[in-house]
N, C-alpha and C. Protein backbone atom coordinates (compact mmCIF):
# COMPACT_ATOMS: atom_id res chain seq x y z
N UNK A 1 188.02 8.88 -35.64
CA UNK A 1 187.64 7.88 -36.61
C UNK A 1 188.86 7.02 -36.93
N UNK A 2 188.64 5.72 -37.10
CA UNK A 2 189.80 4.93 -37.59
C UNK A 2 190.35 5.10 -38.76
N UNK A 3 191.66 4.94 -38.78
CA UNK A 3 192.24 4.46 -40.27
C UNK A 3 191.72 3.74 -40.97
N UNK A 4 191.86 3.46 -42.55
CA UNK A 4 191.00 2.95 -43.29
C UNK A 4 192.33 1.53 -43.48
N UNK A 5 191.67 0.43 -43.21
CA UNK A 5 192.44 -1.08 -43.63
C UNK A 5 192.93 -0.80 -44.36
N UNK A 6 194.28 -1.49 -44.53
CA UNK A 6 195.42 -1.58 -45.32
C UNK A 6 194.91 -2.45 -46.41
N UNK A 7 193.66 -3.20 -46.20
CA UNK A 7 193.22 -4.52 -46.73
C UNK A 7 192.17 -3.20 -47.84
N UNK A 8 191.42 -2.50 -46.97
CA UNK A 8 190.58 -1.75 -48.26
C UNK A 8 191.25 -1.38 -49.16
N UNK A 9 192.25 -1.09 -49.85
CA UNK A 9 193.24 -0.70 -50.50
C UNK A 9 193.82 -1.61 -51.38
N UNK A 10 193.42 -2.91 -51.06
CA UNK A 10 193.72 -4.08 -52.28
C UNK A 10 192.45 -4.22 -53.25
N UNK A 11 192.88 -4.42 -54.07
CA UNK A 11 192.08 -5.05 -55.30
C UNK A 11 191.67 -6.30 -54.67
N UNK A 12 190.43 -6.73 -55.55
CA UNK A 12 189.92 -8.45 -55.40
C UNK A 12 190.49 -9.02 -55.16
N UNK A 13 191.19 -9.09 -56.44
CA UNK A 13 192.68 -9.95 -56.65
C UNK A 13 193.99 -10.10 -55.66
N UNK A 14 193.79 -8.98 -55.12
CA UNK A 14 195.16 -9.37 -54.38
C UNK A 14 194.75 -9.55 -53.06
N UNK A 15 193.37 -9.39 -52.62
CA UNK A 15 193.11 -9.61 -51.42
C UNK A 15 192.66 -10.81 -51.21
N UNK A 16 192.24 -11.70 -52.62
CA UNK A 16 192.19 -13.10 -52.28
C UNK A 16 193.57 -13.59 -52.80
N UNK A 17 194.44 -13.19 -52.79
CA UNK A 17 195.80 -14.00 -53.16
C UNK A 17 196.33 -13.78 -51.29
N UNK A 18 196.22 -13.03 -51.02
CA UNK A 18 196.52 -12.42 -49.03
C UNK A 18 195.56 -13.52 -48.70
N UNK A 19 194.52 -13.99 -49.13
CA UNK A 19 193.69 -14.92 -47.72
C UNK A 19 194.18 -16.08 -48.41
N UNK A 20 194.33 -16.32 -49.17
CA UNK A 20 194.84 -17.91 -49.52
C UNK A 20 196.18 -18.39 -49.06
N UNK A 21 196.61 -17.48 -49.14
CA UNK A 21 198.06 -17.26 -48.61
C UNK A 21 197.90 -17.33 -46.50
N UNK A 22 197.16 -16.72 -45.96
CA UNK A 22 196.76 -16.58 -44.83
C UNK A 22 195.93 -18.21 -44.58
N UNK A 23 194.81 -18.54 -45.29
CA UNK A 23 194.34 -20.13 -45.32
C UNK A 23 195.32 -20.97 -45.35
N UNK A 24 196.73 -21.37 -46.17
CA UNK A 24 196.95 -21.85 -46.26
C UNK A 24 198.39 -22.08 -44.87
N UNK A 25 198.53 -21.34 -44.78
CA UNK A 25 199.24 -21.01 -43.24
C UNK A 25 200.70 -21.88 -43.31
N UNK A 26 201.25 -21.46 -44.45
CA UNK A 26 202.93 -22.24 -44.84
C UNK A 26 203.65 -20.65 -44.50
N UNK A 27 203.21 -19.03 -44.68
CA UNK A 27 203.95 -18.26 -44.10
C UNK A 27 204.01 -17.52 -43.32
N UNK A 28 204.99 -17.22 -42.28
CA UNK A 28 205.47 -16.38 -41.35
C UNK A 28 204.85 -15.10 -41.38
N UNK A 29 204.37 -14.31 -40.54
CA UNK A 29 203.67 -13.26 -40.47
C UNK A 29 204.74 -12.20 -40.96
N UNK A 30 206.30 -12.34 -40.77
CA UNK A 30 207.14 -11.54 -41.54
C UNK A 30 207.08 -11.81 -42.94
N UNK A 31 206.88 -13.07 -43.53
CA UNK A 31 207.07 -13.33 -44.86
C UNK A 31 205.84 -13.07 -45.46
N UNK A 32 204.67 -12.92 -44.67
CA UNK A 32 203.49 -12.39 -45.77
C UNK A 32 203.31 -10.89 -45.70
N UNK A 33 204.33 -10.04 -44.71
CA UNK A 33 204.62 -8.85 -44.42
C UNK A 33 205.54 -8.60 -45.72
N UNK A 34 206.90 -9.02 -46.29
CA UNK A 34 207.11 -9.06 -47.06
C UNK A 34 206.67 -9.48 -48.70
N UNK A 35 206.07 -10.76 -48.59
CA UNK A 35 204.99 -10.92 -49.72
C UNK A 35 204.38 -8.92 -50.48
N UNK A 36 203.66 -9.03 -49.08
CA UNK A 36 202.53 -7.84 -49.42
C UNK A 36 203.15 -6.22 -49.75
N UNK A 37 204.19 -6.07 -49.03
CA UNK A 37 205.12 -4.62 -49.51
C UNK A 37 205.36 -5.07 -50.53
N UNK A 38 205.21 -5.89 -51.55
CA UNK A 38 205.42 -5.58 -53.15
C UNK A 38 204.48 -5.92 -53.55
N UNK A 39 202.99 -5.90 -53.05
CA UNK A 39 201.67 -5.54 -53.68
C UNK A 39 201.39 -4.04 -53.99
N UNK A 40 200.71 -3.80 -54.83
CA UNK A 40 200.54 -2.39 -54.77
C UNK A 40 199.28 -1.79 -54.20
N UNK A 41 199.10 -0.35 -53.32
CA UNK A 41 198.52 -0.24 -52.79
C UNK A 41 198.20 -0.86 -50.94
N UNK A 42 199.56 -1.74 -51.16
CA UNK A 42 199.86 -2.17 -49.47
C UNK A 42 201.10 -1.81 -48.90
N UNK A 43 201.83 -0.20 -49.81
CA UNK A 43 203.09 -0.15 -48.91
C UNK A 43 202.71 0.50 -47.84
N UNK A 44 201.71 0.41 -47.30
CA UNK A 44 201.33 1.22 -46.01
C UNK A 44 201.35 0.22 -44.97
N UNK A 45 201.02 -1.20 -45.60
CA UNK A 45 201.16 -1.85 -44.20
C UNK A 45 201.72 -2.43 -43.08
N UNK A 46 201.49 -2.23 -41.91
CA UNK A 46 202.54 -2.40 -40.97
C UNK A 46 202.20 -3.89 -40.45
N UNK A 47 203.16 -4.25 -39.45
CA UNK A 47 203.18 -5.72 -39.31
C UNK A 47 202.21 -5.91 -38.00
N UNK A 48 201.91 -4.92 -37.00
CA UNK A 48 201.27 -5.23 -36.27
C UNK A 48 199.73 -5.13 -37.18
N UNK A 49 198.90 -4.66 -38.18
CA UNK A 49 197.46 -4.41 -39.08
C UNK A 49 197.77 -5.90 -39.51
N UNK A 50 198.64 -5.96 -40.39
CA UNK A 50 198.66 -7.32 -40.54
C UNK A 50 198.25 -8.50 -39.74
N UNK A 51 198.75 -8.44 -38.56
CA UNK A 51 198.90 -9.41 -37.52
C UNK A 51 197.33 -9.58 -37.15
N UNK A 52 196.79 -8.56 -37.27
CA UNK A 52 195.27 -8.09 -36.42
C UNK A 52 194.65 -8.90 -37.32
N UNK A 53 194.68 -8.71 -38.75
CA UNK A 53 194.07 -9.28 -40.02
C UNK A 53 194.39 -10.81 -40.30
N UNK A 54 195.57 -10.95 -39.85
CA UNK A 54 195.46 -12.63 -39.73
C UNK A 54 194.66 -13.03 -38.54
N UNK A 55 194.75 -12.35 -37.44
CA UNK A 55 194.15 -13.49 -36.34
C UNK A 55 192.28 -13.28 -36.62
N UNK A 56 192.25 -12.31 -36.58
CA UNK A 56 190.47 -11.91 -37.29
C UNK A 56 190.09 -13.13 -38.58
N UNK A 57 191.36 -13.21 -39.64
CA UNK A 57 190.72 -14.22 -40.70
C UNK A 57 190.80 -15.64 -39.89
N UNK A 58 191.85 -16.07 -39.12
CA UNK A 58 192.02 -17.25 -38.79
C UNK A 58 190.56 -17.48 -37.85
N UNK A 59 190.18 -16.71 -36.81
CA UNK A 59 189.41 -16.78 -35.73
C UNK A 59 187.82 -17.02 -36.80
N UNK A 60 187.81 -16.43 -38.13
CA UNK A 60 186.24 -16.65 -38.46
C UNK A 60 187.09 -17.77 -39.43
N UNK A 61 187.67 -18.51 -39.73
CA UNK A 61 188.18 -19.77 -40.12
C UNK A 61 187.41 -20.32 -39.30
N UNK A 62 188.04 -20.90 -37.97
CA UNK A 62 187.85 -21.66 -36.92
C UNK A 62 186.40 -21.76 -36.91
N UNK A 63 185.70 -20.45 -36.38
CA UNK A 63 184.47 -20.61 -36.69
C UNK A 63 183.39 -21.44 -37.39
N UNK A 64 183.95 -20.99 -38.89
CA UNK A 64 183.32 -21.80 -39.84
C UNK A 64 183.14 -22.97 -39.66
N UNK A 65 184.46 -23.40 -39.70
CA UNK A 65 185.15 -25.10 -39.57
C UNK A 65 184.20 -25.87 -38.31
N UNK A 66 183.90 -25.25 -37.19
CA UNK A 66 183.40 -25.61 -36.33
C UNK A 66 182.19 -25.90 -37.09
N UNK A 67 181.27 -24.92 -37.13
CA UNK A 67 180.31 -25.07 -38.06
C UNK A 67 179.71 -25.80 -38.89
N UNK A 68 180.76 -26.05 -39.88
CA UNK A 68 180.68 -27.14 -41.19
C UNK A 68 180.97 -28.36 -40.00
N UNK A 69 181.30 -28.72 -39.12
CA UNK A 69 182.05 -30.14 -38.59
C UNK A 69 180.08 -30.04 -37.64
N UNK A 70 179.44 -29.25 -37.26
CA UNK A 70 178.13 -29.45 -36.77
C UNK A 70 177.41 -29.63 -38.00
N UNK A 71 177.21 -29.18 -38.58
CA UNK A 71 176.10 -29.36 -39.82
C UNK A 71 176.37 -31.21 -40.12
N UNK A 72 177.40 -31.15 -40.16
CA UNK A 72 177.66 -32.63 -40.63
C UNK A 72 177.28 -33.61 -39.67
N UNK A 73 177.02 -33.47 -38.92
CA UNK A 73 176.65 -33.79 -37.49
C UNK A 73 175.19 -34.60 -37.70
N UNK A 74 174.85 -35.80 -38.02
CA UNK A 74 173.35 -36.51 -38.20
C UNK A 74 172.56 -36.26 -37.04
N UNK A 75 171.41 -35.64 -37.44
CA UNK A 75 170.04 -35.44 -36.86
C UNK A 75 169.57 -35.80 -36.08
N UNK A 76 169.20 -36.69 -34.75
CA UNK A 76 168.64 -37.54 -34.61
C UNK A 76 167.21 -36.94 -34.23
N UNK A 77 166.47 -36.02 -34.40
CA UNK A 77 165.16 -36.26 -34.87
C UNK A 77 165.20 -34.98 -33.55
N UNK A 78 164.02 -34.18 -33.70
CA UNK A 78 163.90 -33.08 -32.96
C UNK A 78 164.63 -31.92 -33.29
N UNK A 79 165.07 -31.29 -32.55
CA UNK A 79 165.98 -29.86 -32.61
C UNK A 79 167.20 -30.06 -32.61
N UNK A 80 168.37 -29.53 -33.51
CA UNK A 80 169.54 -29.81 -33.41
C UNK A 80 169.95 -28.62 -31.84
N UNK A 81 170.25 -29.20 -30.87
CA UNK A 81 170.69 -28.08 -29.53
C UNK A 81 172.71 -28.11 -30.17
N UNK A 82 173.07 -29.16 -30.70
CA UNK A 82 174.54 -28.54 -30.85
C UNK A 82 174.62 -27.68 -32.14
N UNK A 83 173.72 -27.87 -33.15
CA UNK A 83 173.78 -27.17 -33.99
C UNK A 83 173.38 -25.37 -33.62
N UNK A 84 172.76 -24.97 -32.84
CA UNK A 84 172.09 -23.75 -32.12
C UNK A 84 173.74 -23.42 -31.29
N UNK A 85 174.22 -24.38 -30.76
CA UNK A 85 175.45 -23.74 -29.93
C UNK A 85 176.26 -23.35 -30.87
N UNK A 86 176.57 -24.61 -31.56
CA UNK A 86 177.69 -24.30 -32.35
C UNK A 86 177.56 -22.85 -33.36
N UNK A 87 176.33 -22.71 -33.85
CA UNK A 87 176.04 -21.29 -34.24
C UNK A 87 176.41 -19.99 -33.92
N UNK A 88 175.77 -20.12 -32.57
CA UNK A 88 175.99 -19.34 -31.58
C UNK A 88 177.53 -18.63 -31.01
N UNK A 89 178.32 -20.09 -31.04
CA UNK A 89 179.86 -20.08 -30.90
C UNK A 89 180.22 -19.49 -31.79
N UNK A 90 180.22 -19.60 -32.98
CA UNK A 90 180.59 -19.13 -34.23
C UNK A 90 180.47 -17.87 -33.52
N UNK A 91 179.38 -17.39 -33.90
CA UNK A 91 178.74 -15.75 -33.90
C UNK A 91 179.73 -15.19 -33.13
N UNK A 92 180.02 -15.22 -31.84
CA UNK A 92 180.71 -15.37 -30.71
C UNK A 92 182.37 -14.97 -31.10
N UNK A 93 182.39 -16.15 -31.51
CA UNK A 93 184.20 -15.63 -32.38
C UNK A 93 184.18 -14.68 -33.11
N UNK A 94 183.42 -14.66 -34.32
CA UNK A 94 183.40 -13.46 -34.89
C UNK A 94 183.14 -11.80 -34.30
N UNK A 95 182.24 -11.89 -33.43
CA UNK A 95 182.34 -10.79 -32.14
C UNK A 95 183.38 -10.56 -31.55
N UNK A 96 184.23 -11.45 -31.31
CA UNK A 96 185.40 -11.52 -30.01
C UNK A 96 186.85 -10.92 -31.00
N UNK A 97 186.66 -11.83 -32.23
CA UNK A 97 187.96 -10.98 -33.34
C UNK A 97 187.36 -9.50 -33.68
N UNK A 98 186.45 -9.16 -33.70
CA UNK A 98 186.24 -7.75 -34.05
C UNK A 98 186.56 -6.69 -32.78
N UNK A 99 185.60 -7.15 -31.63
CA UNK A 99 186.32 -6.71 -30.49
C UNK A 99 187.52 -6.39 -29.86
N UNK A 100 188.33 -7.52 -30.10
CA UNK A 100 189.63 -7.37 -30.06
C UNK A 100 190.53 -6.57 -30.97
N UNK A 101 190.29 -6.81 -32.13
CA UNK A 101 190.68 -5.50 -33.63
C UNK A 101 190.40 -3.76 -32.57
N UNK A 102 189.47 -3.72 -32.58
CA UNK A 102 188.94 -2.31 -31.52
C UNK A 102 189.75 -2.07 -30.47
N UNK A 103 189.81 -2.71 -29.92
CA UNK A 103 190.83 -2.96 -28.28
C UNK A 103 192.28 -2.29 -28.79
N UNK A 104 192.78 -3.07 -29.78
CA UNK A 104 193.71 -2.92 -30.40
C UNK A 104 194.53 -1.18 -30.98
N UNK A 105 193.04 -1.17 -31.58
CA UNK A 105 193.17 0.30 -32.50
C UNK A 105 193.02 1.22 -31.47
N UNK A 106 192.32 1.16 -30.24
CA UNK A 106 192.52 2.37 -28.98
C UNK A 106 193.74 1.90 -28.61
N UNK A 107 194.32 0.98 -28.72
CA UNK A 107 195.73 0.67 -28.28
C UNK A 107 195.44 0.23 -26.44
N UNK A 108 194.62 -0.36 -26.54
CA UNK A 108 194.18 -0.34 -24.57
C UNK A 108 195.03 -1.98 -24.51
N UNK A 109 194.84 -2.93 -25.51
CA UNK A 109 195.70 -4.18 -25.39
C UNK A 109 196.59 -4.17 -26.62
């Protein structure tokens, strides 16, 4: 069975102060490594969990963004087919960062 996230272990609060901080993408994966060892309840985390947890938040970022940039996308009458891809894509990333998290934790990549 896996270890339990370094991330389950934060409060609300500090786990949306970690993604805003991660959204806003001004720090270094060492400096939000440091940030977070003086959160409490994150001296466990190491820099490679971290690393996994940024590219997983960034990758369903991207996603989204894709997303919101199709929705916005005017109609022209019938079935949206980029809106169905772009969905689809989404879904896709979010599969591929979880997958990869897994890959990771057997240590195979």
């Amino acid at each position: 069975m896996a270890r339990k996230s370094f991330v389950a272990n934060l409060n609300a609060s500090q786990r949306d102060a970690l993604n805003q901080r991660i959204d806003d993408g001004v720090d270094t994966l060492d400096e939000l490594l440091l940030w977070l060892r003086g959160v409490d309840g994150s001296e466990f985390a190491s820099r490679s969990a971290l690393g996994r947890y940024v590219q997983k938040r960034r990758a369903r970022g991207r996603a989204l963004e894709s997303l919101a940039e199709t929705v916005a996308m005017p109609d022209e009458g019938g079935s949206n087919e980029a809106l169905d891809l772009m969905l689809e894509l989404a879904t896709l990333r979010i599969k591929e960062a979880k997958i990869l998290e897994r890959l990771r934790e057997l240590e195979v990549i």
